[in-house]
Protein backbone atom coordinates (compact mmCIF):
# COMPACT_ATOMS: atom_id res chain seq x y z
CA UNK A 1 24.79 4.68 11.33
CA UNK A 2 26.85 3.90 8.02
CA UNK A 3 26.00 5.10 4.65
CA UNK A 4 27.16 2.73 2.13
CA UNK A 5 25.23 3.49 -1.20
CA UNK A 6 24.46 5.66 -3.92
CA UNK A 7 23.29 9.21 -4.82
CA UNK A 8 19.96 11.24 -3.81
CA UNK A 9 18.75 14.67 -4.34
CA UNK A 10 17.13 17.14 -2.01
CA UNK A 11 13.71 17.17 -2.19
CA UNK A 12 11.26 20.21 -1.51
CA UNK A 13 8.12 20.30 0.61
CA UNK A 14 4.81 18.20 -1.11
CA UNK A 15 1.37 17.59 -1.33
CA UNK A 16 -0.62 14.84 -0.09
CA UNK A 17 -3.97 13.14 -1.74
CA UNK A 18 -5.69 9.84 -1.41
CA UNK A 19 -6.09 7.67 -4.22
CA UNK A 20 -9.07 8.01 -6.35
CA UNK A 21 -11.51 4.90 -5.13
CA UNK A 22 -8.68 3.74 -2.98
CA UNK A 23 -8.35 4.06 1.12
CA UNK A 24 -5.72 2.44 1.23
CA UNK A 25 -3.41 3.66 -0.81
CA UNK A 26 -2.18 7.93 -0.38
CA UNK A 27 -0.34 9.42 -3.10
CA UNK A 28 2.83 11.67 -1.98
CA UNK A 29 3.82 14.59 -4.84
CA UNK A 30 7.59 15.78 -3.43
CA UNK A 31 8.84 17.48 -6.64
CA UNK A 32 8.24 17.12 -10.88
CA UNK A 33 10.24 14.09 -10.13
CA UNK A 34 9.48 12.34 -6.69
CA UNK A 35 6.15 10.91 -5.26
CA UNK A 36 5.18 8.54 -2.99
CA UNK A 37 2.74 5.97 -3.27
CA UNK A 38 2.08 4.91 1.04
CA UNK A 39 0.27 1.56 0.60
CA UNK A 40 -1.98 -0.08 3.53
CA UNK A 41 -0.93 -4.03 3.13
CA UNK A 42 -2.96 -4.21 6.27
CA UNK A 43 -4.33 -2.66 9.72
CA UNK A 44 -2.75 -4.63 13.33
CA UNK A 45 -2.21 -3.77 16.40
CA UNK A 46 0.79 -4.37 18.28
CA UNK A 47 0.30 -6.37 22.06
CA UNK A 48 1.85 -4.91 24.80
CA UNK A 49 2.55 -8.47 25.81
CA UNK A 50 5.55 -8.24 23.17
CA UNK A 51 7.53 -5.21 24.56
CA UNK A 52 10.09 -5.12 27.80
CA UNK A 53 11.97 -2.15 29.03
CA UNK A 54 15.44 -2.69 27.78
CA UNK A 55 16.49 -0.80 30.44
CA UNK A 56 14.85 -1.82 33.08
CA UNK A 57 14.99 1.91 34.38
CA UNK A 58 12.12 3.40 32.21
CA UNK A 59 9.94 6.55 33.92
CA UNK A 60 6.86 4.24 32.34
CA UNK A 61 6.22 0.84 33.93
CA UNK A 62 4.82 -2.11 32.40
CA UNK A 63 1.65 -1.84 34.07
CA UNK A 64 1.07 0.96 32.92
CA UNK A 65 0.98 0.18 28.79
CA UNK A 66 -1.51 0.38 27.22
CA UNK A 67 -3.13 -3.36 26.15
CA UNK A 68 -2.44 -2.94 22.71
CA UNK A 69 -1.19 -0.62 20.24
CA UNK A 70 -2.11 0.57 16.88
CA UNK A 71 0.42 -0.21 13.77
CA UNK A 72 -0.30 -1.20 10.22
CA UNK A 73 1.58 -3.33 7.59
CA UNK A 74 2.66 -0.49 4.65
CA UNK A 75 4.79 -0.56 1.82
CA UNK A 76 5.69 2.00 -0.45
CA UNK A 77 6.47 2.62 -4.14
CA UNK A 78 8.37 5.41 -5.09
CA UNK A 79 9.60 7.26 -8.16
CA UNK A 80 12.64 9.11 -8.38
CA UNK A 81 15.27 10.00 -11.58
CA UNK A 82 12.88 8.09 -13.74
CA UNK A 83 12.77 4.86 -11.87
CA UNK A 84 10.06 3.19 -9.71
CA UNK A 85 11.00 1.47 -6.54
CA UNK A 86 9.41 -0.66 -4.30
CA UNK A 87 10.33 -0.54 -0.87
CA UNK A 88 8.93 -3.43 1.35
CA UNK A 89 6.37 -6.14 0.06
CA UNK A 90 3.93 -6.61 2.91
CA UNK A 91 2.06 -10.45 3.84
CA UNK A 92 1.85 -13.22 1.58
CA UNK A 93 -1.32 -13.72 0.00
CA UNK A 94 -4.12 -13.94 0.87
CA UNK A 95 -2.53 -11.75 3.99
CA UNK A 96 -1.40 -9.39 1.95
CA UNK A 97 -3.15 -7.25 -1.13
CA UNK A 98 -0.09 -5.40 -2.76
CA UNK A 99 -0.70 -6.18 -6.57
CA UNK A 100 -4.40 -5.31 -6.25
CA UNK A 101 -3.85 -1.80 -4.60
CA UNK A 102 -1.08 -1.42 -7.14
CA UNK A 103 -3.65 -2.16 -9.71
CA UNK A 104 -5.90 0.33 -8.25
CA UNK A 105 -3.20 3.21 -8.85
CA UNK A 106 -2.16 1.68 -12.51
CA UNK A 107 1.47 -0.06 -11.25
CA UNK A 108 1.88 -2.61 -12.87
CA UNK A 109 4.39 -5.40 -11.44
CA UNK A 110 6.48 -5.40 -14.85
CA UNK A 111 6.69 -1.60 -13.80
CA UNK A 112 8.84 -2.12 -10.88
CA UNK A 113 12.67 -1.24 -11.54
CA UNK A 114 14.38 -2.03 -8.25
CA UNK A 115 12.62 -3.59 -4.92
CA UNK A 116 14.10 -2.42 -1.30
CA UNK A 117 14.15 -4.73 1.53
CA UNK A 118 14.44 -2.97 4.61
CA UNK A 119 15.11 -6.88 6.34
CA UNK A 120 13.92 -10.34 5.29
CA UNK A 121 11.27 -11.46 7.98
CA UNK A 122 8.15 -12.47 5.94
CA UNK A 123 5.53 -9.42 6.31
CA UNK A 124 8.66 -7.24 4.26
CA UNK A 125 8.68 -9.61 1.22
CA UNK A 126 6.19 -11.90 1.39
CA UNK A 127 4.12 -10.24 -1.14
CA UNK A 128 6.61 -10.73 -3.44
CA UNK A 129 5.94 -14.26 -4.36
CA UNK A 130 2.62 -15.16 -5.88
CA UNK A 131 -0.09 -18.34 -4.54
CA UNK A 132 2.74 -20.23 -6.81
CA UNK A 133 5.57 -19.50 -5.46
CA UNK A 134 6.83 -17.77 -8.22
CA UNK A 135 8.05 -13.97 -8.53
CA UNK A 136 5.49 -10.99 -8.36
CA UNK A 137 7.43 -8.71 -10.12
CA UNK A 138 9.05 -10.22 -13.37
CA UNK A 139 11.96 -7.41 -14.07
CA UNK A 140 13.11 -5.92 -10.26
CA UNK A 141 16.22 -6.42 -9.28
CA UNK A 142 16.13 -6.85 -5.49
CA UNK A 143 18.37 -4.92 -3.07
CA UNK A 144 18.92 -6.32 0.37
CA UNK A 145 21.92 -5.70 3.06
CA UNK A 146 24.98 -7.62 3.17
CA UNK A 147 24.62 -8.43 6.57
CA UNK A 148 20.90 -9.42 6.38
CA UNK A 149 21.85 -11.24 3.51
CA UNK A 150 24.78 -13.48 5.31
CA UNK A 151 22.51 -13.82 8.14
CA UNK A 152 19.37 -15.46 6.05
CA UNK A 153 21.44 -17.50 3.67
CA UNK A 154 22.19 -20.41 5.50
CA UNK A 155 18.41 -20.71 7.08
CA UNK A 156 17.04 -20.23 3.60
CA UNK A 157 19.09 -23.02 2.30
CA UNK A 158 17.49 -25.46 5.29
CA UNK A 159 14.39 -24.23 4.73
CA UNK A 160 11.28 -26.58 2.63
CA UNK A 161 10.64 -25.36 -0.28
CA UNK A 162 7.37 -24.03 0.46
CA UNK A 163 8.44 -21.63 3.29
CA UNK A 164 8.32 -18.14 2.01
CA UNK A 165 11.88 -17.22 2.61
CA UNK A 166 13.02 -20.09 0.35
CA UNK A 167 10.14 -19.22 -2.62
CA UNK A 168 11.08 -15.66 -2.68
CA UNK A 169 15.00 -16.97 -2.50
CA UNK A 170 13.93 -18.77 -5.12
CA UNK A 171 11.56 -16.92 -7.35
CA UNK A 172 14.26 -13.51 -7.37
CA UNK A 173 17.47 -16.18 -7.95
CA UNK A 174 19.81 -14.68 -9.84
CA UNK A 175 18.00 -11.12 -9.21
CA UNK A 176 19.14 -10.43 -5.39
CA UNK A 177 22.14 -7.97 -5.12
CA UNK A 178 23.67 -7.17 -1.75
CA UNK A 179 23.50 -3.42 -1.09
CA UNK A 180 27.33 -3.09 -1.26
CA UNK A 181 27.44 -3.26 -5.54
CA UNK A 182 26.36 -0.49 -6.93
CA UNK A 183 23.12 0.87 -5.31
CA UNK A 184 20.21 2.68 -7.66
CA UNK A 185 19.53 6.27 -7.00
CA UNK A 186 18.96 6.14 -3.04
CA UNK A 187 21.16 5.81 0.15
CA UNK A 188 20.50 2.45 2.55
CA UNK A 189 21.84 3.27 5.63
CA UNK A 190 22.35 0.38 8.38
CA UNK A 191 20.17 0.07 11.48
CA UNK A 192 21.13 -3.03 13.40
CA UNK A 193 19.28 -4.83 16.07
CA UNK A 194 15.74 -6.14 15.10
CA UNK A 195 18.08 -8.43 12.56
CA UNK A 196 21.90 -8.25 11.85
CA UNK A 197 21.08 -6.73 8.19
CA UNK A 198 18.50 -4.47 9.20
CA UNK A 199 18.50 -1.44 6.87
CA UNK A 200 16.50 1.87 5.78
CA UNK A 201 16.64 3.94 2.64
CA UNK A 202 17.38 7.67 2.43
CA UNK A 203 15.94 9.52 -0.64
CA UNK A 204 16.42 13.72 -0.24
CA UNK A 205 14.64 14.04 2.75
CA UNK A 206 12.78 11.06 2.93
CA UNK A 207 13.41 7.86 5.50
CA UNK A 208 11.50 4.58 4.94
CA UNK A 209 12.13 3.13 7.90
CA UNK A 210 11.40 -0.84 8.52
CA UNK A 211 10.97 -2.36 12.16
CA UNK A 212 12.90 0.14 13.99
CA UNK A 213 9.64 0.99 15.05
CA UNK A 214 6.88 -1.30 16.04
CA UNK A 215 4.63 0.93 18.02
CA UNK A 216 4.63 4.09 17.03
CA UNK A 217 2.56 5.41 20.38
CA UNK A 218 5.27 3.70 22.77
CA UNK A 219 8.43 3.63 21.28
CA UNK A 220 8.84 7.46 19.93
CA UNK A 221 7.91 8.85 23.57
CA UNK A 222 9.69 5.65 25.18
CA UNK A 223 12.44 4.00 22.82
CA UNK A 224 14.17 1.75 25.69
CA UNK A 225 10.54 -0.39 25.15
CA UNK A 226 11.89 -3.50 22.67
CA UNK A 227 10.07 -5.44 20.96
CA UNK A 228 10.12 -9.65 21.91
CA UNK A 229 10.98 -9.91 17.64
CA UNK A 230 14.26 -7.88 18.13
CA UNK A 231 16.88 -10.31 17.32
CA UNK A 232 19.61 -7.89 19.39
CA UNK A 233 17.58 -5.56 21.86
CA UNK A 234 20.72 -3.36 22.91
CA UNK A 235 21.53 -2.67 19.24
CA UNK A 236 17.84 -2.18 18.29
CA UNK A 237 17.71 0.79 21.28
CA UNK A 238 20.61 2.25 19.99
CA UNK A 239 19.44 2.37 16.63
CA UNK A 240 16.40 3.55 17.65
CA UNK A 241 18.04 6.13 20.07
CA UNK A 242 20.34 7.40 17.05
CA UNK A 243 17.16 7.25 14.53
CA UNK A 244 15.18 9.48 16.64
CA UNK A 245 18.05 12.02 17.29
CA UNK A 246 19.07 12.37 13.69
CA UNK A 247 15.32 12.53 12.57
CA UNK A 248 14.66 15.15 14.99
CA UNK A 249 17.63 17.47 14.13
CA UNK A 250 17.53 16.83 10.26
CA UNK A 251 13.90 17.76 10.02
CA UNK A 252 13.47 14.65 7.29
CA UNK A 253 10.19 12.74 6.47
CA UNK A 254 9.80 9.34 7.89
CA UNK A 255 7.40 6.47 5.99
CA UNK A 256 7.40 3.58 8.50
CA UNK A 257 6.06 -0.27 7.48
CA UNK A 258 4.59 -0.16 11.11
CA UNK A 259 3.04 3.02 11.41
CA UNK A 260 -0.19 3.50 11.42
CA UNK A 261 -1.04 4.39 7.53
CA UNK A 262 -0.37 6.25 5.69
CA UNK A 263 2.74 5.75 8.06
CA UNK A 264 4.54 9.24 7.21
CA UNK A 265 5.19 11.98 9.91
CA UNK A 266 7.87 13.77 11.14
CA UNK A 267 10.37 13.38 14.78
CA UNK A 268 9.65 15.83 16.74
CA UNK A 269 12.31 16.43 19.69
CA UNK A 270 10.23 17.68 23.24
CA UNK A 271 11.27 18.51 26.60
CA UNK A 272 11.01 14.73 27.85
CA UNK A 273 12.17 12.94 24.34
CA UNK A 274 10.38 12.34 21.25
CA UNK A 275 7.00 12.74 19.48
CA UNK A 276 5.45 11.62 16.27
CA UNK A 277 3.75 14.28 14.16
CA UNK A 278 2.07 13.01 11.35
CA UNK A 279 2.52 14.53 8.15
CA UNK A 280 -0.18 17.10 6.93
C-alpha cells in the first residue's frame, strides 16, 4: 500500500464512553488532542449469498457460511490538531440519521473542517446531501482519491440529476479535492479492489478502514471470501491480505464503516490467520 498524504502524530492508549442519551453514537478520548466520535448510521447484516471464495481453495466451504452476517453502517468524526473531520457519511435520508446523532453530541454541520471519503458508492456519502439535494455540511472541503475520483467522474456526469452521486457532485462543486494536493493532518493510504480509488486514513495509530471489510465474522478468519460488490476481487484479497498483516504487526486501532458498531477493534494474528478483537 502507498502513502501519499500528509502528517500524523502518535497517539497513546484511550478511553472509551457512550454518549450521554445516545446508543448510537461512542465517544473515543486518544490524547488532550484526539477523540473519536464512532457513529451507528445503521444496523445490517451482510447475506452470505454475496460472498465467493476468491480462491476457490478455502479450508471453509460455502455450505458451510453462516446465512447471514452481522455489519453496521458507521461513520466517524474525529478531532485532531484542532480540526474536526468527518470520515464517511453513511445512507441518504431517511436511510441514514448522521446530522441528528451529530446533534445529539453538539456537532454541528458548519463544524465540520474536512470530510474523508474512503470510496464514492452511496452508503459512504450519501448523508452528505440533504432531502434537497443540497450540501449537509456548508464549509468541508471534501477529500477523495485520485483514482476513485477518475473512476466516478465520467458516470457522475451521465448520471440524472437526482441520483445521489450527481447531488453530492453537485452540492460539494467546487469543494472536492483529490487526495494528491495537499492533504489535512492525516495519511490516506490506497487499498484497491472493492473500487479503483478505494482508500483509508491513517491518524497515529488509528485506521478507518472503508469496505475492505464487509463481514467482519468471515473475512478476518477467512479473507479469500469477496464480496459480489468488489469491483476487482483479486486486488480486494490482496488488499485485504496486506491490511490484515500490517494491522496485526503494527498493533494499530481499526474503526471500520462495516463493523459491527462501534466498529473499532484491533487484528489479532493466530495460529490459522486472523481475528478481530474488539476494542475495550
Amino acid at each position: 500500500m502507498k502513502l501519499f498524504a500528509a502528517v500524523a502524530a502518535v497517539l497513546c492508549a484511550g478511553a472509551a464512553a457512550f454518549a450521554a442519551d445516545n446508543p448510537d453514537v461512542k465517544k473515543f478520548t486518544f490524547s488532550n488532542d484526539v477523540e473519536v466520535y464512532a457513529i451507528r448510521d445503521k444496523d445490517t447484516t451482510m447475506k452470505s449469498s454475496l460472498f465467493t471464495d476468491y480462491t476457490k481453495a478455502s479450508s471453509l466451504k460455502k455450505e458451510d457460511l453462516k446465512k447471514e452476517y452481522p455489519a453496521s453502517v458507521n461513520c466517524f468524526v474525529l478531532r485532531a490538531k484542532l480540526k474536526t473531520f468527518l470520515i464517511d457519511a453513511g445512507n441518504y435520508d431517511p436511510k441514514g440519521s448522521l446530522v441528528t446523532k451529530l446533534a445529539s453530541v453538539n456537532i454541528r454541520p458548519k463544524a465540520i473542517d474536512y470530510i474523508l471519503i474512503t470510496h464514492l458508492h452511496p452508503d459512504h456519502v450519501g448523508g452528505l446531501i440533504d432531502k434537497d439535494g443540497g450540501a449537509v455540511f456548508p464549509n468541508a472541503k471534501v477529500y477523495v482519491s485520485y483514482d476513485e475520483w477518475k473512476h466516478w467522474s465520467p458516470i457522475i456526469e451521465k448520471q440524472k440529476p437526482t441520483e445521489i452521486l450527481r447531488q453530492f457532485s453537485d452540492a460539494y462543486k467546487g469543494r472536492i479535492q483529490t487526495m494528491n494536493t495537499g492533504e489535512p493532518v492525516v495519511y490516506a493510504m490506497k487499498a484497491p479492489g472493492h473500487t479503483p480509488g478505494h482508500s483509508f486514513f491513517r491518524q497515529g495509530r488509528l485506521r478507518f478502514v472503508g469496505d475492505i471489510v464487509h463481514a467482519v465474522d468471515l473475512q478476518i478468519g477467512h479473507p479469500e471470501y469477496c464480496a459480489s460488490f468488489d469491483m476487482n476481487q483479486k486486488q480486494a484479497y490482496q488488499t485485504r491480505l496486506s491490511f490484515l498483516e500490517n494491522m496485526s504487526k503494527e498493533g494499530n486501532i481499526v474503526f471500520g464503516a462495516h463493523i459491527p458498531f462501534p466498529g473499532v477493534g484491533y487484528i489479532i494474528k493466530t495460529e490459522t490467520g486472523y481475528r478481530f478483537e474488539p476494542y475495550k
